[in-house]
C-alpha atoms as a PDB file:
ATOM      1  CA  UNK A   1      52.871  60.237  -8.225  1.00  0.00           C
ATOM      2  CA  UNK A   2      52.278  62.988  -6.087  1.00  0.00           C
ATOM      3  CA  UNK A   3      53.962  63.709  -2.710  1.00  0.00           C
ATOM      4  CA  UNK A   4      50.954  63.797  -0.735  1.00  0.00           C
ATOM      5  CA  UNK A   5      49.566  60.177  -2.128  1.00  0.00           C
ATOM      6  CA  UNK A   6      53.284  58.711  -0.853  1.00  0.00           C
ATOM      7  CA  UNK A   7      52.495  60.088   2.084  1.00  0.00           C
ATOM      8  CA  UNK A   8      49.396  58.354   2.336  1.00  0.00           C
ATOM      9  CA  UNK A   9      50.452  54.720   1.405  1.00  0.00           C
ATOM     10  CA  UNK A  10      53.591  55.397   3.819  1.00  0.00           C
ATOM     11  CA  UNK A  11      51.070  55.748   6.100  1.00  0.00           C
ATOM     12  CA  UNK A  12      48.911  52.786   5.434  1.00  0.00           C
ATOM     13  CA  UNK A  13      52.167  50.612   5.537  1.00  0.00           C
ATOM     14  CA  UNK A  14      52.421  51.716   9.131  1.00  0.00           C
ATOM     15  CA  UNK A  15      49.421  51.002  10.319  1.00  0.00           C
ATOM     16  CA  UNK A  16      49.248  47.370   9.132  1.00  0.00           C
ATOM     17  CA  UNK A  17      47.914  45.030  11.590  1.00  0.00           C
ATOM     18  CA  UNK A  18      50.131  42.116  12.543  1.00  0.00           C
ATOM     19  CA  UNK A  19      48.543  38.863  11.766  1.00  0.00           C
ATOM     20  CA  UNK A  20      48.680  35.969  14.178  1.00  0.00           C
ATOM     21  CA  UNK A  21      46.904  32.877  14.505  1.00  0.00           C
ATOM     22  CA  UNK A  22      44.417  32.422  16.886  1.00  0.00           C
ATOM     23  CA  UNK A  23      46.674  29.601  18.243  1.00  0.00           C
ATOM     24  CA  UNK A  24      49.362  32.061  18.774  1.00  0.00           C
ATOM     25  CA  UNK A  25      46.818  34.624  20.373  1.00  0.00           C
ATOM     26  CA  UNK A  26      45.204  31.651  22.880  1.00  0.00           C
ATOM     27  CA  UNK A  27      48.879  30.315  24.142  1.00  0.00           C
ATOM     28  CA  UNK A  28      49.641  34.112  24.672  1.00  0.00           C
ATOM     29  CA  UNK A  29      46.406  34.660  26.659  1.00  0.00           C
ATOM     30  CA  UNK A  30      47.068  31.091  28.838  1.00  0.00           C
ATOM     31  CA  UNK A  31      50.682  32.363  29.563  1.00  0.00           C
ATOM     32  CA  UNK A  32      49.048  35.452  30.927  1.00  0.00           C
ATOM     33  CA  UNK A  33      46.378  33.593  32.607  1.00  0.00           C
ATOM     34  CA  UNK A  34      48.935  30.766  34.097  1.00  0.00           C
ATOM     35  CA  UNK A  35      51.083  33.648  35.287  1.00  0.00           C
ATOM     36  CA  UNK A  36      48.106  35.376  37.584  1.00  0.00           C
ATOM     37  CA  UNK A  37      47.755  31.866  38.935  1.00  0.00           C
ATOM     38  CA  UNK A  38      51.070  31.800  39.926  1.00  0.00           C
ATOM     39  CA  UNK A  39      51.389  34.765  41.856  1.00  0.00           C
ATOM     40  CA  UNK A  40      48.130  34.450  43.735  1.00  0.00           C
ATOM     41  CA  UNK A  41      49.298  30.892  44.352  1.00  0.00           C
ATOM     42  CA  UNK A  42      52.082  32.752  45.603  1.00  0.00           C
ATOM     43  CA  UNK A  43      50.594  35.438  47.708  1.00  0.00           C
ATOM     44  CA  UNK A  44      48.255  33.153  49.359  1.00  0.00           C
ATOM     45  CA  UNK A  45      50.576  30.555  50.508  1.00  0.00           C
ATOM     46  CA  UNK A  46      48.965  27.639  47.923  1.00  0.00           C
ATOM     47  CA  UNK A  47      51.114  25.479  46.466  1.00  0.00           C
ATOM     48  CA  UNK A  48      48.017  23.672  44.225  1.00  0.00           C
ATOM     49  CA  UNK A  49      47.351  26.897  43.159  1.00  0.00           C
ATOM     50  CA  UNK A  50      50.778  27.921  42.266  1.00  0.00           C
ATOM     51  CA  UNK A  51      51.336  24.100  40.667  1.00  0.00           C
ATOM     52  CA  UNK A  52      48.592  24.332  38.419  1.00  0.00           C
ATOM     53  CA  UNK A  53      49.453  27.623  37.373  1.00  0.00           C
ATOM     54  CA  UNK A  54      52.845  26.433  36.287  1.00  0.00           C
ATOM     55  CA  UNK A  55      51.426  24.027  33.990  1.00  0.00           C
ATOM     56  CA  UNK A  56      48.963  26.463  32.320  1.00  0.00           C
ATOM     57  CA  UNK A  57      52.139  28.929  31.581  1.00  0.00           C
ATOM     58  CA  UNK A  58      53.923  25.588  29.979  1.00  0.00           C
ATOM     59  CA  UNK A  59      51.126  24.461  27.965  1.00  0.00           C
ATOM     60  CA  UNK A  60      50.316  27.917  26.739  1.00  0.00           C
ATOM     61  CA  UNK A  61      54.112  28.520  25.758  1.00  0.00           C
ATOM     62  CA  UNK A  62      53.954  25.367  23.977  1.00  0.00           C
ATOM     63  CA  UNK A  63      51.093  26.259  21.845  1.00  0.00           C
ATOM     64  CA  UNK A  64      52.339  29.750  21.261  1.00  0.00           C
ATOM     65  CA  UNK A  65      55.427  28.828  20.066  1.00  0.00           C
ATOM     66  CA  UNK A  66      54.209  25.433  18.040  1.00  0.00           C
ATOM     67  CA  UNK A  67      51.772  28.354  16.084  1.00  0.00           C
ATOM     68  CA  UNK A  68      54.748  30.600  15.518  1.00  0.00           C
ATOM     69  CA  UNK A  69      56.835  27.710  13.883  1.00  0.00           C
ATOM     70  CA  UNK A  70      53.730  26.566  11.595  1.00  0.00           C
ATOM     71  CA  UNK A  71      52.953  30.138  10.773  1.00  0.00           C
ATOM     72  CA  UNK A  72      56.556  31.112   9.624  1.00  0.00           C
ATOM     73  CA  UNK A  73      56.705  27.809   7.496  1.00  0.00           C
ATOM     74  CA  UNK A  74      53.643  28.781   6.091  1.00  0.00           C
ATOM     75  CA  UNK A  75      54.840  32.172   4.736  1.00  0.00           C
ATOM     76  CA  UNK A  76      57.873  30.832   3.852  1.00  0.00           C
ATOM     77  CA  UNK A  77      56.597  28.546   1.683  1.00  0.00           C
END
């Protein structure tokens, strides 16, 4: 094999995507989402606000991490 086609699948090997789950991807996105609510909640002196956003954050950290547990079973099996 020549030098410059190890190059080339070194290369490819590097620039392999990450897969996730779209689970994992939509608890991510309401952790993000719960934590704006938060700090606006915050900011503008709303404690409903702020509440709510505290329970997005939880339910998104639940789903992101149930995903991560089904989706390293699943490539362990």
């Amino acid at each position: 094999m020549s030098k410059k086609k190890k190059e080339e699948e070194e290369e490819k090997r590097r620039r392999k995507k990450i897969r996730m789950p779209g689970a994992a991807r939509a608890g991510i996105s309401l952790l993000i989402m719960g934590a704006l609510l938060v700090g606006f909640g915050q900011y503008f002196e709303r404690g409903a606000l702020s509440l709510y956003g505290v329970i997005i954050v939880a339910v998104g950290f639940t789903l992101y991490m149930a995903a991560s547990i089904v989706a390293k079973r699943r490539a362990s099996i």
